[in-house]
PDB file of N, CA and C in Angstrom:
ATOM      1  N   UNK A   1     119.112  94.340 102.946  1.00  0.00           N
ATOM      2  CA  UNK A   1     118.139  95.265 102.427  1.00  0.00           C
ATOM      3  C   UNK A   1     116.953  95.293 103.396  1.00  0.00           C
ATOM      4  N   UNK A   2     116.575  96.126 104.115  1.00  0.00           N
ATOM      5  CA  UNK A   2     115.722  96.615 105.004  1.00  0.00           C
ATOM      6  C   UNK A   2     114.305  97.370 104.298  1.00  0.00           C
ATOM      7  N   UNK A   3     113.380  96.938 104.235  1.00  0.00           N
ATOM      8  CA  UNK A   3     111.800  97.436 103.802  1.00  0.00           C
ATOM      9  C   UNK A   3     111.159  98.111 104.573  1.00  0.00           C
ATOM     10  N   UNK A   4     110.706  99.325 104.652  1.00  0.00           N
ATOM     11  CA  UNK A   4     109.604  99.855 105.535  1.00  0.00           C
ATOM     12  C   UNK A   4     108.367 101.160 104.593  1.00  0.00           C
ATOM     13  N   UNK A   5     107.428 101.239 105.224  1.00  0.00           N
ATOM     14  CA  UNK A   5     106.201 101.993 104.718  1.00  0.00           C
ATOM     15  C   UNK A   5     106.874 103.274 105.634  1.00  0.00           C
ATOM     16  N   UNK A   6     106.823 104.400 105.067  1.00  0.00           N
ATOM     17  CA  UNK A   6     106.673 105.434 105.402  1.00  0.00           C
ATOM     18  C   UNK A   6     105.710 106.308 104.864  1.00  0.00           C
ATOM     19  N   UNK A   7     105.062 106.933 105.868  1.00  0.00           N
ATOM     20  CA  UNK A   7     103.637 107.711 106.161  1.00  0.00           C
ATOM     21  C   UNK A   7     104.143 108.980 106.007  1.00  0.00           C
ATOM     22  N   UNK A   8     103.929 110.203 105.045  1.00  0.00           N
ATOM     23  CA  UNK A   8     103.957 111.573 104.915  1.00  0.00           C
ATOM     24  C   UNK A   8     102.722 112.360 105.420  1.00  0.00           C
ATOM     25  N   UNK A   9     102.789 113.586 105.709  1.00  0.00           N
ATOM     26  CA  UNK A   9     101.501 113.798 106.013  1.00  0.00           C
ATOM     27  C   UNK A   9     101.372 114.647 104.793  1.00  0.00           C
ATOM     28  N   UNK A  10      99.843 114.622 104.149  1.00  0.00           N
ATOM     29  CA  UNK A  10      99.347 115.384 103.050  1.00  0.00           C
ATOM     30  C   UNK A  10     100.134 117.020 102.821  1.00  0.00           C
ATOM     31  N   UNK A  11      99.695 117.219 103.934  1.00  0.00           N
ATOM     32  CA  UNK A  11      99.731 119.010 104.038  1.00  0.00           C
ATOM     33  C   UNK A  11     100.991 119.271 104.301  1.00  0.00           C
ATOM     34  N   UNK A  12     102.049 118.702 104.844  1.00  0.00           N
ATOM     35  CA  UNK A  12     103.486 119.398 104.912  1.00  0.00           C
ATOM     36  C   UNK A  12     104.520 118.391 103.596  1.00  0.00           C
ATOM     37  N   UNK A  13     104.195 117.234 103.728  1.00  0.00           N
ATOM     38  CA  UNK A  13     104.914 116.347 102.725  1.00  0.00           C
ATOM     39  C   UNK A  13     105.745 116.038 103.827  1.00  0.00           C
ATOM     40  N   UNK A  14     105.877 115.990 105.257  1.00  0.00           N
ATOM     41  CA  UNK A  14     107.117 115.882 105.806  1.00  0.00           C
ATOM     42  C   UNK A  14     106.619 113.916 106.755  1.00  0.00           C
ATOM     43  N   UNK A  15     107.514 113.506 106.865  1.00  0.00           N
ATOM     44  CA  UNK A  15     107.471 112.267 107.115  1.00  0.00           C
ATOM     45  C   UNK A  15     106.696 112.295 108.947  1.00  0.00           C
ATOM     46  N   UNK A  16     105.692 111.510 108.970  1.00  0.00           N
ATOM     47  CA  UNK A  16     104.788 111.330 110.357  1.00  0.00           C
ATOM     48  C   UNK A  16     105.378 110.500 110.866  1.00  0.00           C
ATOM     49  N   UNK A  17     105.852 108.682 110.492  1.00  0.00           N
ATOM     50  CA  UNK A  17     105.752 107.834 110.542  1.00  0.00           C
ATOM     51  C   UNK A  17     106.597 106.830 109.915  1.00  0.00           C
ATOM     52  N   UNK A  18     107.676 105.569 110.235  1.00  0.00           N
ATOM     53  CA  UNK A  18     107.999 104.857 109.309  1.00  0.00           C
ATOM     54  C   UNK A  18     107.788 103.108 110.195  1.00  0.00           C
ATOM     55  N   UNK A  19     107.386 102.566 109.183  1.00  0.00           N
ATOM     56  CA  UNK A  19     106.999 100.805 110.044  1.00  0.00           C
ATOM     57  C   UNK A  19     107.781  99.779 109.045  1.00  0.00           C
ATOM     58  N   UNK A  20     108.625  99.448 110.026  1.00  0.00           N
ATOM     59  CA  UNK A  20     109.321  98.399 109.418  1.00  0.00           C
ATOM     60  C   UNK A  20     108.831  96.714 109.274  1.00  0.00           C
ATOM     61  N   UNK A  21     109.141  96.416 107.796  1.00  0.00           N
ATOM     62  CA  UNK A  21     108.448  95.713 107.230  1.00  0.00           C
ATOM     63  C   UNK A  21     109.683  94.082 107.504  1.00  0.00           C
ATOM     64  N   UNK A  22     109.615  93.284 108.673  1.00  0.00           N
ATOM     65  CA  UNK A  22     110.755  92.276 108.654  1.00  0.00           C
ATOM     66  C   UNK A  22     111.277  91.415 107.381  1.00  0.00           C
ATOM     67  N   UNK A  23     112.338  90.855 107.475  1.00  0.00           N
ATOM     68  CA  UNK A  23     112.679  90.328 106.576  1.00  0.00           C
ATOM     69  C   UNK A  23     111.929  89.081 106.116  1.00  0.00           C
ATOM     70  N   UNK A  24     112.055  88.432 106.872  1.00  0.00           N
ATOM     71  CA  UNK A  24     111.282  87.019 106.402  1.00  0.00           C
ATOM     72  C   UNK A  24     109.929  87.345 105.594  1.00  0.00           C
ATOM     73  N   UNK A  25     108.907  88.206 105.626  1.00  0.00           N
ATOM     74  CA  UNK A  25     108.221  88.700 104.368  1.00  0.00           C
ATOM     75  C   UNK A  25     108.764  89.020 103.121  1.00  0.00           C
ATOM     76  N   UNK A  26     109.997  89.152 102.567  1.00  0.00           N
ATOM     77  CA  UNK A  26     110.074  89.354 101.422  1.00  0.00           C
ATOM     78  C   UNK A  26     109.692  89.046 100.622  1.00  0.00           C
ATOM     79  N   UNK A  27     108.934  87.245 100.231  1.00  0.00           N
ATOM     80  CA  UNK A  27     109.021  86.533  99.041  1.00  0.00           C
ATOM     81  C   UNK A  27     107.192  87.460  98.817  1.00  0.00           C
ATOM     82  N   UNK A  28     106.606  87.213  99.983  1.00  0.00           N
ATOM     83  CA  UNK A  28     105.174  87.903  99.906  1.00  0.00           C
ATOM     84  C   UNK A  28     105.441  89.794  99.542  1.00  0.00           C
ATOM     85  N   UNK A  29     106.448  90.350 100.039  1.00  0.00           N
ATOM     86  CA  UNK A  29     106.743  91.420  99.337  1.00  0.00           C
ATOM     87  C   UNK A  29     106.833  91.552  97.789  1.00  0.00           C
ATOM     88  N   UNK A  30     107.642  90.945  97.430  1.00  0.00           N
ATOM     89  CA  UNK A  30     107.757  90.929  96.374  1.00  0.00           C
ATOM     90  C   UNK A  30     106.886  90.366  95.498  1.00  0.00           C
ATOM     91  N   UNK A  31     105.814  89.869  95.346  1.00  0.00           N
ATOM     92  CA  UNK A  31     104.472  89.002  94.943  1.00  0.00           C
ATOM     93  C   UNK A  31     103.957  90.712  95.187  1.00  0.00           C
ATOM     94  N   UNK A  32     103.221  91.285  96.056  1.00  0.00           N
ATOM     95  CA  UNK A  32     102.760  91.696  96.358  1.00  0.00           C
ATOM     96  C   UNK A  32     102.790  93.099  95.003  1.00  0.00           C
ATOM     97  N   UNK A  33     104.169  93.791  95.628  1.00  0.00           N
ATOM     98  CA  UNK A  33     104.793  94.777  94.684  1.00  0.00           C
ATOM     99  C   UNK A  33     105.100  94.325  93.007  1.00  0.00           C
ATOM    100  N   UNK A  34     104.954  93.045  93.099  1.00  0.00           N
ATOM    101  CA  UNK A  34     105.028  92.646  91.316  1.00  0.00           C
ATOM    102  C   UNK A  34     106.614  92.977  90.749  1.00  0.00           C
ATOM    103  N   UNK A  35     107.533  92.872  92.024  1.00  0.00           N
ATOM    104  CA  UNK A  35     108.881  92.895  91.134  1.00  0.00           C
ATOM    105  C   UNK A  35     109.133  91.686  90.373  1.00  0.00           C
ATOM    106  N   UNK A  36     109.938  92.019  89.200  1.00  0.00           N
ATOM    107  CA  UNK A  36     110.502  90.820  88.557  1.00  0.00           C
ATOM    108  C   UNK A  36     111.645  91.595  88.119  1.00  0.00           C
ATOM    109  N   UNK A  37     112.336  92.517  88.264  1.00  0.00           N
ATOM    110  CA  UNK A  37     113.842  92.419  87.628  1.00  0.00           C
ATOM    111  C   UNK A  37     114.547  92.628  89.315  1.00  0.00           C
ATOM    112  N   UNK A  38     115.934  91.829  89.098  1.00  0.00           N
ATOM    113  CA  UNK A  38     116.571  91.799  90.512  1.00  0.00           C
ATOM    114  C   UNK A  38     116.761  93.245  91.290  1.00  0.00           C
ATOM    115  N   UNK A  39     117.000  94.326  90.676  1.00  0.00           N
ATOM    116  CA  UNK A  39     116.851  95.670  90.785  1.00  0.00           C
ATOM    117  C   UNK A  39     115.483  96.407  91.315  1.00  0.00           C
ATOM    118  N   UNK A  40     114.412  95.933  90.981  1.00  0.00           N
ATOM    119  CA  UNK A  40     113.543  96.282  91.494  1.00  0.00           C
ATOM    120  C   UNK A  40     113.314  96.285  93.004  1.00  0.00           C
ATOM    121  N   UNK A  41     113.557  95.942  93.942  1.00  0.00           N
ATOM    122  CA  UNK A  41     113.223  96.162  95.441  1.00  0.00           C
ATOM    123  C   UNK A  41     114.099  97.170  95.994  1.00  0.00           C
ATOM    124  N   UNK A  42     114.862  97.785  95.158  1.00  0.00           N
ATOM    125  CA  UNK A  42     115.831  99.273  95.607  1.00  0.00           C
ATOM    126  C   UNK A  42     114.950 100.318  95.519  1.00  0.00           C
ATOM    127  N   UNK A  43     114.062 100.637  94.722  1.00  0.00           N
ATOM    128  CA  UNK A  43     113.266 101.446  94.437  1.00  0.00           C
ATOM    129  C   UNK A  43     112.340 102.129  95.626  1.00  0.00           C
ATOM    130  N   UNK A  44     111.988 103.685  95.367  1.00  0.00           N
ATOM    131  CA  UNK A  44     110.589 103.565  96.369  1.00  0.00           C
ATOM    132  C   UNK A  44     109.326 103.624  95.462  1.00  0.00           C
ATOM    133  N   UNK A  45     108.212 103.513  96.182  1.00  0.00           N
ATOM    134  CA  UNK A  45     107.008 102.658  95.298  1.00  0.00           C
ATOM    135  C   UNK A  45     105.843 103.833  96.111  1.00  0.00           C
ATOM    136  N   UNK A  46     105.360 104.608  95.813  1.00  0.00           N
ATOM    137  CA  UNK A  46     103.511 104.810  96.413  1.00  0.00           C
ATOM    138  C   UNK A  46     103.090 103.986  96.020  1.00  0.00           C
ATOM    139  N   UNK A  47     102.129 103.779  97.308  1.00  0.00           N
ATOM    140  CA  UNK A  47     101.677 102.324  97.826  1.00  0.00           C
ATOM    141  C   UNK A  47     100.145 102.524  97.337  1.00  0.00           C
ATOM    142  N   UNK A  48      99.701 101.841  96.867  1.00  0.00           N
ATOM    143  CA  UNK A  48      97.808 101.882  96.393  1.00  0.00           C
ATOM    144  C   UNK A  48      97.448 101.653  98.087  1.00  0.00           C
ATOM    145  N   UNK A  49      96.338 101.748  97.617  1.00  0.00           N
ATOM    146  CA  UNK A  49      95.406 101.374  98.939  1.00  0.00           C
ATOM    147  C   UNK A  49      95.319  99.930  99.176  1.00  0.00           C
ATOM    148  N   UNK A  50      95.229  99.486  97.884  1.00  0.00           N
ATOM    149  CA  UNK A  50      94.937  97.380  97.995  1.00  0.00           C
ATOM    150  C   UNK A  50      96.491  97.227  98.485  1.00  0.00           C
ATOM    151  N   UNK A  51      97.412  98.095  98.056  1.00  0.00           N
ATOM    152  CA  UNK A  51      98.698  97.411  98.654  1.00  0.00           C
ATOM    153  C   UNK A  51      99.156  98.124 100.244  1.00  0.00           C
ATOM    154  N   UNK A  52      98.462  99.117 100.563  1.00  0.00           N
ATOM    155  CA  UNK A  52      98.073  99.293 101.918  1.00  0.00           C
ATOM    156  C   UNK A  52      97.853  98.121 103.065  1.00  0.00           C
ATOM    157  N   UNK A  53      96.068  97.653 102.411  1.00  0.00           N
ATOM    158  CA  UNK A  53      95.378  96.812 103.270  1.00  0.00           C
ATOM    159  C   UNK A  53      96.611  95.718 103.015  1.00  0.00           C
ATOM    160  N   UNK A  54      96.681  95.129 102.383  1.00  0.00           N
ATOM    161  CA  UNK A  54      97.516  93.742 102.078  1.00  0.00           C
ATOM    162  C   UNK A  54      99.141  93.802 103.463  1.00  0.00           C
ATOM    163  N   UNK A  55      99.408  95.587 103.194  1.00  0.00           N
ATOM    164  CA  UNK A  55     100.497  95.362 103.801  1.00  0.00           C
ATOM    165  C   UNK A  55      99.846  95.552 105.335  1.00  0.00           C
ATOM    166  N   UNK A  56      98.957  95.889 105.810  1.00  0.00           N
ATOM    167  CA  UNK A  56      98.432  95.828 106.933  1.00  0.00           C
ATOM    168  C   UNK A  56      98.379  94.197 107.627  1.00  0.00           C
ATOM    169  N   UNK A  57      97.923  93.585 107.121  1.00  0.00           N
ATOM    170  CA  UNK A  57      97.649  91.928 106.954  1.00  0.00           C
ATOM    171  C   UNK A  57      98.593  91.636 107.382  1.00  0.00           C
ATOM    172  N   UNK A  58     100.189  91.513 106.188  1.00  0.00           N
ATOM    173  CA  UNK A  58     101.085  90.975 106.080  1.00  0.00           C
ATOM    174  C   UNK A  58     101.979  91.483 107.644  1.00  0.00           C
ATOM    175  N   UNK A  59     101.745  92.433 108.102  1.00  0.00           N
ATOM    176  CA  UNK A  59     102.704  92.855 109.574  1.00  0.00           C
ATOM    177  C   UNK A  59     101.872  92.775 110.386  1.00  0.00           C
ATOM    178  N   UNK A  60     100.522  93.063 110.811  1.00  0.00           N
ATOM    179  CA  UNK A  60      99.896  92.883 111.874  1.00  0.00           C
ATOM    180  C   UNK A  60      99.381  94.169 112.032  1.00  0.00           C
ATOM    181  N   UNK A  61      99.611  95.297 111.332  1.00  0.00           N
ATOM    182  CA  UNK A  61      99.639  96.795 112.400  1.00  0.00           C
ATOM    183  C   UNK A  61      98.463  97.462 111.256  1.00  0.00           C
ATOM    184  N   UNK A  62      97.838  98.067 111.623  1.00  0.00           N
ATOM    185  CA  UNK A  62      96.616  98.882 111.643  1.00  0.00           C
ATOM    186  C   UNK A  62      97.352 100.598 110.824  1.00  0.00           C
ATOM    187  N   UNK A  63      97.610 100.866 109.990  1.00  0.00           N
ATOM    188  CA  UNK A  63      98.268 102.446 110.048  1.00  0.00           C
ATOM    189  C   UNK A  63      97.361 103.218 108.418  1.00  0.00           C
ATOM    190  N   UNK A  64      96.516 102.743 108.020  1.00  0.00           N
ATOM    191  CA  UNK A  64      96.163 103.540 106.665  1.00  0.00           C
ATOM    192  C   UNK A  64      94.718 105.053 107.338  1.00  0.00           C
ATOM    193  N   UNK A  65      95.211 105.614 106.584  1.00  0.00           N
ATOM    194  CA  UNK A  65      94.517 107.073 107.162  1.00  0.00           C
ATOM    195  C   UNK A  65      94.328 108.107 105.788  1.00  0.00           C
ATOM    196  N   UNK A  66      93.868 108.512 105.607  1.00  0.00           N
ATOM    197  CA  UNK A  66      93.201 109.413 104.371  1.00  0.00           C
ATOM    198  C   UNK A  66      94.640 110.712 105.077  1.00  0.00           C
ATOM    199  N   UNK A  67      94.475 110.847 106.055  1.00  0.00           N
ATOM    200  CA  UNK A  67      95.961 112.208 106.219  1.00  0.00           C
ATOM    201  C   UNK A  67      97.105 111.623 106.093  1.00  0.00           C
ATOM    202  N   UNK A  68      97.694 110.822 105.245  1.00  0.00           N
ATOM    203  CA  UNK A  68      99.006 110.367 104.787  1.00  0.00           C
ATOM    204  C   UNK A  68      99.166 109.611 103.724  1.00  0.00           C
ATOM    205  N   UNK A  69     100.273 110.070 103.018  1.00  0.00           N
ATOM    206  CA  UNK A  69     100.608 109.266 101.695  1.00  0.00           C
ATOM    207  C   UNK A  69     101.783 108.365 102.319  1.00  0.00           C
ATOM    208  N   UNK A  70     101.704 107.306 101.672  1.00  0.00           N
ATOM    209  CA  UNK A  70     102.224 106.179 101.915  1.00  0.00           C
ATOM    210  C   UNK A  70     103.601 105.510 100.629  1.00  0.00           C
ATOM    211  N   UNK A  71     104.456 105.140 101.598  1.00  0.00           N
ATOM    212  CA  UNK A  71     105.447 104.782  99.971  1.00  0.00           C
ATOM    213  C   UNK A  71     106.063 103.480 100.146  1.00  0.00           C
ATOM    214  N   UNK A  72     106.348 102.936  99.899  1.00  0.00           N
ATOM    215  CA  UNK A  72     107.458 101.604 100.147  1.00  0.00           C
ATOM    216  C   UNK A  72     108.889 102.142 100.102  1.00  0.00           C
ATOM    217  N   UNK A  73     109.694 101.941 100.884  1.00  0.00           N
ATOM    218  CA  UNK A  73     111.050 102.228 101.076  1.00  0.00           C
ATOM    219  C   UNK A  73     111.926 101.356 101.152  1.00  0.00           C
ATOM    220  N   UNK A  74     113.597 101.631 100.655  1.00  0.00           N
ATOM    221  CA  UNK A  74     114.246 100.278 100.863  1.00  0.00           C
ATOM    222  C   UNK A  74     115.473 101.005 101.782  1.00  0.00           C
ATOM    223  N   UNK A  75     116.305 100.642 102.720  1.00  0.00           N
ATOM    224  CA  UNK A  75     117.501 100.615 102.840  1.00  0.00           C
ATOM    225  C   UNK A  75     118.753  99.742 102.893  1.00  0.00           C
ATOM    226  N   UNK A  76     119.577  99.718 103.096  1.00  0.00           N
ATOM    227  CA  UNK A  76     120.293  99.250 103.263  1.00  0.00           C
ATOM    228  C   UNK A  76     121.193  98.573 104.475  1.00  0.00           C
TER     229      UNK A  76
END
């Protein structure tokens, strides 16, 4: 299961951006996002802003901007 933030831009809805979130963060992923049923990390999530900054922290990378909505993504 592969995690990443993908960035839309406001005005088209069409995807700017996607940053992959490594594995070894999961347990702090999941703390973070407040899953508790095993099903929950399949889901996609809009991301608050506190879970923005936090995910900024948690990877190293700088990406929150008032011109993009932000989501949590899962693949496979």
């Amino acid at each position: 299961m592969k995690h990443s933030v993908r960035a839309f831009y406001n005005t088209t809805e069409r995807l700017a951006f996607r940053i992959g979130i490594p594995a070894e963060h999961f347990e702090q992923l999941k703390e973070l996002m407040e899953w508790k049923e095993p099903d929950d990390p399949i889901y996609e999530y809009e991301l608050s802003h506190g879970q923005i900054n936090s995910l900024e922290v948690l990877i190293g990378k700088k990406f929150d901007s008032p011109d993009y909505l932000f989501f949590l993504s899962c693949s496979a």
